[in-house]
Protein backbone atom coordinates (compact mmCIF):
# COMPACT_ATOMS: atom_id res chain seq x y z
CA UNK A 1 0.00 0.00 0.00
CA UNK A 2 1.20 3.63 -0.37
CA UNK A 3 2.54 4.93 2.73
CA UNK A 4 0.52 7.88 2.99
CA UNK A 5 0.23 9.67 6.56
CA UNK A 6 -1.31 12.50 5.49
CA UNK A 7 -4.58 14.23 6.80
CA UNK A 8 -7.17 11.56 6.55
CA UNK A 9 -9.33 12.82 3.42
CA UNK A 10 -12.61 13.72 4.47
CA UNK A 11 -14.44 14.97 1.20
CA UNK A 12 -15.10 13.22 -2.28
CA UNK A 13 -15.59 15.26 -5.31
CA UNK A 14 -18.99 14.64 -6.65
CA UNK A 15 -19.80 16.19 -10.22
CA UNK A 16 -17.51 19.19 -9.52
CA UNK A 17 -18.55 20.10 -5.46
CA UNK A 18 -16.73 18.88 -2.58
CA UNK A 19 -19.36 16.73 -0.62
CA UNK A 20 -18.02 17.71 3.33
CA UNK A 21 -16.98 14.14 5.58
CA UNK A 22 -15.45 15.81 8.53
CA UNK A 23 -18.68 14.81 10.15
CA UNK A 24 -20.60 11.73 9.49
CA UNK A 25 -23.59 11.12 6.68
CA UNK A 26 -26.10 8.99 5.86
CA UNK A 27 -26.48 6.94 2.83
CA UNK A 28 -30.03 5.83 2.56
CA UNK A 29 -30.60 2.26 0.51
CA UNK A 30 -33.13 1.73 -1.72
CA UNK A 31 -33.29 -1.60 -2.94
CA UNK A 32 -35.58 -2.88 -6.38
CA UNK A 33 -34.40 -6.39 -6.22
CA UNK A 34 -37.21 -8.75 -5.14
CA UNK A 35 -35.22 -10.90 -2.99
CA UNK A 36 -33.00 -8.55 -0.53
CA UNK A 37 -32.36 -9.93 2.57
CA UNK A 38 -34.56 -7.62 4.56
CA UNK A 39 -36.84 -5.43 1.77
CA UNK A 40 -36.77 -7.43 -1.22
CA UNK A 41 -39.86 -6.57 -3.28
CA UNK A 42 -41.49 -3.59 -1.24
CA UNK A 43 -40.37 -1.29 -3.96
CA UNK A 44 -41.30 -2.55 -7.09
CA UNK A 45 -44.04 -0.09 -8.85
CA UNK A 46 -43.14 3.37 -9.73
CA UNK A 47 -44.91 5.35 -6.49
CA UNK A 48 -42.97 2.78 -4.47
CA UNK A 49 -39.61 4.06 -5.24
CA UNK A 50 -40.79 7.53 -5.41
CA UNK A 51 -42.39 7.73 -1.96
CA UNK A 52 -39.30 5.62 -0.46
CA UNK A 53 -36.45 7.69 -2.23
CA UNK A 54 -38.37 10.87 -0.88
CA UNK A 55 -38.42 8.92 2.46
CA UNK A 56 -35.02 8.56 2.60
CA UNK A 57 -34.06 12.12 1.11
CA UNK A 58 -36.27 13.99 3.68
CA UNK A 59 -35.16 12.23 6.72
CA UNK A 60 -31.80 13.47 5.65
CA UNK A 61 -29.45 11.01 3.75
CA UNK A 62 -26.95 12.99 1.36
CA UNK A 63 -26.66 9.61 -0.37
CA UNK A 64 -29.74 7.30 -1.97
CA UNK A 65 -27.81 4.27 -3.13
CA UNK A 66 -29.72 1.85 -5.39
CA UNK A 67 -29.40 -1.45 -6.20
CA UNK A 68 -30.79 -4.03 -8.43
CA UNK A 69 -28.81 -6.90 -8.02
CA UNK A 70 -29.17 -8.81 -4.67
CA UNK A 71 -26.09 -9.37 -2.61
CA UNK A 72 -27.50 -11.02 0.09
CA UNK A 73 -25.58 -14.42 0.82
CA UNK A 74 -27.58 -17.42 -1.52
CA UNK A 75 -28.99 -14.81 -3.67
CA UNK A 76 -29.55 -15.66 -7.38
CA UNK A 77 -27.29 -14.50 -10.02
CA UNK A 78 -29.65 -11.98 -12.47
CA UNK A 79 -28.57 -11.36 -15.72
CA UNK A 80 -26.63 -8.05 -16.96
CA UNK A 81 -29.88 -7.19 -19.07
CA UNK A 82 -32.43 -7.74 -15.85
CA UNK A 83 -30.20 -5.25 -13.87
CA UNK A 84 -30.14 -2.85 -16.11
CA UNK A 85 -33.75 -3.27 -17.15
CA UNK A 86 -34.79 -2.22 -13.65
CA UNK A 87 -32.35 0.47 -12.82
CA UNK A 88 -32.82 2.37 -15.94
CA UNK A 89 -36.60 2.29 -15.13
CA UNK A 90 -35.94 3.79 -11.29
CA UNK A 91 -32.88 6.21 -11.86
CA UNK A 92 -35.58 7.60 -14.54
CA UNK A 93 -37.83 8.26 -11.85
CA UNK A 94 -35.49 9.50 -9.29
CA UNK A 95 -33.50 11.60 -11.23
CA UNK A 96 -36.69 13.21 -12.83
CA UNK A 97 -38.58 13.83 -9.35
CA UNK A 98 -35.42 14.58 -7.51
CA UNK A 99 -32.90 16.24 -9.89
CA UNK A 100 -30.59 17.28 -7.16
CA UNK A 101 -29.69 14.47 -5.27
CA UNK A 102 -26.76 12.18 -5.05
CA UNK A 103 -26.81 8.99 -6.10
CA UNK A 104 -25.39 5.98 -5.99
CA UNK A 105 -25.66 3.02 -7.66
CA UNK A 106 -24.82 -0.84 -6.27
CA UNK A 107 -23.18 -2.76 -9.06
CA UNK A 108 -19.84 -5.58 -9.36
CA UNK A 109 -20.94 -4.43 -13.78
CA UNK A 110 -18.79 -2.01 -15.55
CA UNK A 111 -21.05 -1.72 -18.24
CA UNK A 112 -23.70 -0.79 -16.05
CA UNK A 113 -21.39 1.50 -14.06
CA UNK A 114 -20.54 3.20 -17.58
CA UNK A 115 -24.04 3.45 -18.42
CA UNK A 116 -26.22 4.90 -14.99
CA UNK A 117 -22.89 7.60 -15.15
CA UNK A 118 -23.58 8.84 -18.49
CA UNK A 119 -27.24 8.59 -18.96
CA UNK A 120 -28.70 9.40 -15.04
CA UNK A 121 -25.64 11.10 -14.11
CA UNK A 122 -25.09 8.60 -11.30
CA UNK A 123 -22.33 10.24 -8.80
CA UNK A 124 -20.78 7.25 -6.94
CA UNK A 125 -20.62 3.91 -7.99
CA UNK A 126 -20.59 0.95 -5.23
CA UNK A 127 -18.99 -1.85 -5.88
CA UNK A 128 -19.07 -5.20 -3.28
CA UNK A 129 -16.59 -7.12 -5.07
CA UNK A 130 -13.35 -4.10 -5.54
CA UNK A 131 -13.54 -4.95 -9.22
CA UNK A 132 -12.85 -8.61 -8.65
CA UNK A 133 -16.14 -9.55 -10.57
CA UNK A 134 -15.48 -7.86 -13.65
CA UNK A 135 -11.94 -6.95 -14.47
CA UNK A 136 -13.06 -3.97 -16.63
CA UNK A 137 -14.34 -1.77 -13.59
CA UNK A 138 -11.23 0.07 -12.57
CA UNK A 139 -10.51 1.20 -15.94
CA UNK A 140 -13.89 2.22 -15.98
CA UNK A 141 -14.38 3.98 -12.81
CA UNK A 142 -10.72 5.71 -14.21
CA UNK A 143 -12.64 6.88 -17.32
CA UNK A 144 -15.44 8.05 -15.58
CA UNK A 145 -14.40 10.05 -12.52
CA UNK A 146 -16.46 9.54 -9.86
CA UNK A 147 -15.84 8.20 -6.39
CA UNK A 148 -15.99 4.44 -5.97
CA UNK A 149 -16.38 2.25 -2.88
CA UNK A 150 -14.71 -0.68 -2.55
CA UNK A 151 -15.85 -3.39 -0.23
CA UNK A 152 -14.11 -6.58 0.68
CA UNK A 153 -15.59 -10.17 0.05
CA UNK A 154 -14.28 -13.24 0.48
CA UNK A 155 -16.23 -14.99 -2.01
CA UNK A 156 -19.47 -14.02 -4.69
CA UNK A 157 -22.81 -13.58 -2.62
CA UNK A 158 -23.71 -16.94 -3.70
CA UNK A 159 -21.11 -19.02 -1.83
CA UNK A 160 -19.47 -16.34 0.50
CA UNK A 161 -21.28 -17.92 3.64
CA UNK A 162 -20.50 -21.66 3.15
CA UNK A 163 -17.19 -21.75 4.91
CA UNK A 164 -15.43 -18.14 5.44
CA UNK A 165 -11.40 -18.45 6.61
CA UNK A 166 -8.82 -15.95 7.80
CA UNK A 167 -5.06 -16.64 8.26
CA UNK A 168 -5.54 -13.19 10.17
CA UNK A 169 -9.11 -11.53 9.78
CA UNK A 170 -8.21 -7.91 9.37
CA UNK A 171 -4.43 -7.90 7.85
CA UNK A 172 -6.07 -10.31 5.68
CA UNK A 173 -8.45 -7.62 5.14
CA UNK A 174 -6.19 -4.61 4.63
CA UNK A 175 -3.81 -6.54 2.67
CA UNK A 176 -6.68 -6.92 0.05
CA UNK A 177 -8.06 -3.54 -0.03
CA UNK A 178 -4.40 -1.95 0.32
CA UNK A 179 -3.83 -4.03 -3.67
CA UNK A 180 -7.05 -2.02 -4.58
CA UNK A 181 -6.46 0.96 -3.74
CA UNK A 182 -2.71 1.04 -4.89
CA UNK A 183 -4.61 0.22 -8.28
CA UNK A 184 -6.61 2.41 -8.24
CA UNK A 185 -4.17 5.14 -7.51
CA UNK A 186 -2.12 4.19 -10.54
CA UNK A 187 -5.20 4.84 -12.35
CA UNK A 188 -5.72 8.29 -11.03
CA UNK A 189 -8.50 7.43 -9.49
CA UNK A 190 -8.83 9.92 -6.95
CA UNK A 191 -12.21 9.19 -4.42
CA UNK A 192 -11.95 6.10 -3.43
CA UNK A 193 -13.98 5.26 -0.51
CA UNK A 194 -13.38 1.42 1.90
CA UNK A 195 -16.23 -0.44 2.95
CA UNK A 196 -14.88 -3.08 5.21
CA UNK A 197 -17.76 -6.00 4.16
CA UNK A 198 -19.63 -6.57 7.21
CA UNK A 199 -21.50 -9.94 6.67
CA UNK A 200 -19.55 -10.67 2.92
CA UNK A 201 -17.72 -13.47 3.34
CA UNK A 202 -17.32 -13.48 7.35
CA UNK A 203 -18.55 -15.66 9.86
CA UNK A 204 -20.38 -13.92 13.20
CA UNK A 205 -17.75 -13.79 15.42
CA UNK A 206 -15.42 -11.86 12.43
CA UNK A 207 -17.88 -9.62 12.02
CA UNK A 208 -17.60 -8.88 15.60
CA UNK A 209 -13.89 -8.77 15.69
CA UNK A 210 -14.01 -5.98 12.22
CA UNK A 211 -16.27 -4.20 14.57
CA UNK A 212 -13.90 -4.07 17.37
CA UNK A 213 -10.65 -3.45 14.93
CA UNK A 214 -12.34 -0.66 12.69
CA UNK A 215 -9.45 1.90 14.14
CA UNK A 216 -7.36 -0.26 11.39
CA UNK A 217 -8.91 1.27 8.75
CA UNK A 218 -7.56 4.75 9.42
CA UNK A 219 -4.08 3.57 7.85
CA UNK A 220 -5.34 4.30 4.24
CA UNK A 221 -6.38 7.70 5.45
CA UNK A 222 -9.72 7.36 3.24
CA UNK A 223 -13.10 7.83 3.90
CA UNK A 224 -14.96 4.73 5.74
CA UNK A 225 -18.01 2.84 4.86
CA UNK A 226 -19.96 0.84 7.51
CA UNK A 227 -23.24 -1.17 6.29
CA UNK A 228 -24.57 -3.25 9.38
CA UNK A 229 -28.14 -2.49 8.83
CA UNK A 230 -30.58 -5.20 10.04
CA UNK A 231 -27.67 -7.91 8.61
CA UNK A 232 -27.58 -11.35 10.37
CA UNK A 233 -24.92 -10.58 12.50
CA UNK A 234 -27.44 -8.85 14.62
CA UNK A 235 -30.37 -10.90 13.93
CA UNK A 236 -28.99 -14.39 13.93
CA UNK A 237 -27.21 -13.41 17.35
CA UNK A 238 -30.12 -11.98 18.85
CA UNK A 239 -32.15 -14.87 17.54
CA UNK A 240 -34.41 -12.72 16.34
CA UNK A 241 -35.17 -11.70 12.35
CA UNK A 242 -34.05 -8.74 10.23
CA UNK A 243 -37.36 -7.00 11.36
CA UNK A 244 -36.60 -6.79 14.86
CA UNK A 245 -32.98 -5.62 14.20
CA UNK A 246 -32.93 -2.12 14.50
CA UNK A 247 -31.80 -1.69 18.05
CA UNK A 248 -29.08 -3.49 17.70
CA UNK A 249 -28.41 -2.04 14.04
CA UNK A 250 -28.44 1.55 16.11
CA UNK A 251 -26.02 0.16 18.86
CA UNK A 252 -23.77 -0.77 15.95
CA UNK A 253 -23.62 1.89 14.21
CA UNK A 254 -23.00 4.48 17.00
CA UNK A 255 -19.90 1.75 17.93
CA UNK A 256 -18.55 2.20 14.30
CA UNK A 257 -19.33 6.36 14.25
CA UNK A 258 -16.87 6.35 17.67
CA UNK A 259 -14.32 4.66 15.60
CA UNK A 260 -14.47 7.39 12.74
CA UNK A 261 -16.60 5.94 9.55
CA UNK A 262 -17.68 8.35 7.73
CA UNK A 263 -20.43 7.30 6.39
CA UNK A 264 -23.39 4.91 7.19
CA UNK A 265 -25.44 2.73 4.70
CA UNK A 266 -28.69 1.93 6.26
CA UNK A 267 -32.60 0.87 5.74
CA UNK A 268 -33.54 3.45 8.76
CA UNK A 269 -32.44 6.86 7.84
CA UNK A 270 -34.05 8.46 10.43
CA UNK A 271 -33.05 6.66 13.11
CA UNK A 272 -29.03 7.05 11.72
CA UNK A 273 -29.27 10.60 11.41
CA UNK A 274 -30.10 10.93 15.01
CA UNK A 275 -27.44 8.16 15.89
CA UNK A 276 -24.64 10.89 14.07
CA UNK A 277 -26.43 13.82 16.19
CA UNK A 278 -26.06 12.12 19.52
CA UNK A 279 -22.15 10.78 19.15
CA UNK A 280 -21.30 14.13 17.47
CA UNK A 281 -22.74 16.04 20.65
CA UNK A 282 -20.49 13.78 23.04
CA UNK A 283 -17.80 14.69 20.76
CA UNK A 284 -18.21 18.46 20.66
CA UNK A 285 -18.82 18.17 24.47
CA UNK A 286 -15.62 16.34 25.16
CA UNK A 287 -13.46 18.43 23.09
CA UNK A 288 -14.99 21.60 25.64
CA UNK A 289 -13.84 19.96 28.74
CA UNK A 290 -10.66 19.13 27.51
CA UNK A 291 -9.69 22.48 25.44
């Protein structure tokens, strides 16, 4: 990795403005896939997606990520065309109803990252396999300019869960993402944004431990992506289902905001947006007493 101890970077440039990091945001998910782990299929008429991106936008996410292509762990490959198909159809609503906002979009496909960026102006693209699943992206994400997340899997979503192994969870971790990003750098790719795959390719107990070792991260002195919400690591523990996980999806996340991410990816924007108002108060309080 490049050894880079600069000032952690805490803006990405999205379609010429500088969108601020210093404190927290919320990226809001709205998923049109039918079989998502926890909304698969709510949002599948027009008004759907209109009402829930306006949801999400109005209860204050500066990000509305959509997705079209289930990730969850067992989920059925969908064809390139069937992706597409349904994204065009949404980013056609959203960008018409809601011209301003930032969006990302949730694809492993180049060709669909190429596309949603020059026809709906898409702003970020997020991919959960680092380019591993198409060997085209980075030259792609290169071309287009826009800030990409990379996430680590061990795996695809259809066989990451059947038997996840670490020589050493997170320098296995960092090791991986620290080839990515060198990559990427080569490319000039300038935004690049680390999403450390909760529930990808990890068993419980991992997930736990990335939890615990997030203050790792801050050695690529990049922006940080956390995306617990209602995933089995909080359900399956609790014994409970991804309905009943938001409590502990709010306990996570304020754990992760007191170990610097950036940004949250979440069902429950609401609830998030308070999380980042409460931890930022103890902050600004703490820094008083001890100024």
């Amino acid at each position: 990795m490049t050894n880079n101890f600069l000032k952690k970077k805490t803006s990405i440039n999205i379609s010429g403005k500088l969108l601020d990091l210093s404190s927290p945001i919320v990226m809001g998910i709205l998923n049109i896939t039918p079989d998502s782990f926890y909304d698969g299929g709510q949002y599948n008429t027009d008004e759907k997606i209109i009402e829930h991106a306006e949801q999400i936008l109005s209860e204050g996410a500066k990000i509305l990520d959509v997705g079209a292509y289930s990730s969850r762990p067992g989920a059925k490959n969908i064809s390139e065309e069937k992706e597409l198909s349904k994204l065009k159809n949404a980013l056609s609503i959203i960008r018409k109803k809601f011209p301003e906002s930032i969006i990302s979009v949730d694809t492993f496909r180049s060709s669909i990252a190429e596309y949603v960026v020059k026809e709906f102006d898409v702003n970020i693209i997020n991919d959960i396999s680092s380019g591993e699943l198409d060997d085209k992206m980075f030259n792609v994400i290169a071309k287009l300019n826009v800030p990409y997340i990379i996430m680590h899997m061990q795996g695809t979503p259809q066989n990451m869960q059947l038997n996840p192994q670490y020589d050493d969870l997170i320098k296995d971790i960092i090791k991986y993402l620290s080839t990515k990003v060198d990559k990427l750098n080569l490319l000039g790719v300038n935004d690049v944004i680390i999403d450390p795959g909760f529930g990808f390719g990890k068993t419980l107990d991992n997930n736990y431990e990335l939890m615990n070792k997030l203050d790792a991260f801050k050695i690529f002195q990049l922006p940080i992506l956390v995306g617990v919400s209602r995933k089995s690591m909080i359900y399956k523990y609790l014994e409970t289902t991804p309905d009943e996980a938001l409590a502990g999806t709010i306990a996570l996340n304020t754990i992760a905001l007191l170990h610097d991410t950036n940004i949250l990816r979440v069902h429950d924007v609401k609830q998030a947006v308070d999380t980042i108002k409460i931890v930022e108060k103890l902050r600004q309080n703490k820094n008083k007493s001890t100024g």
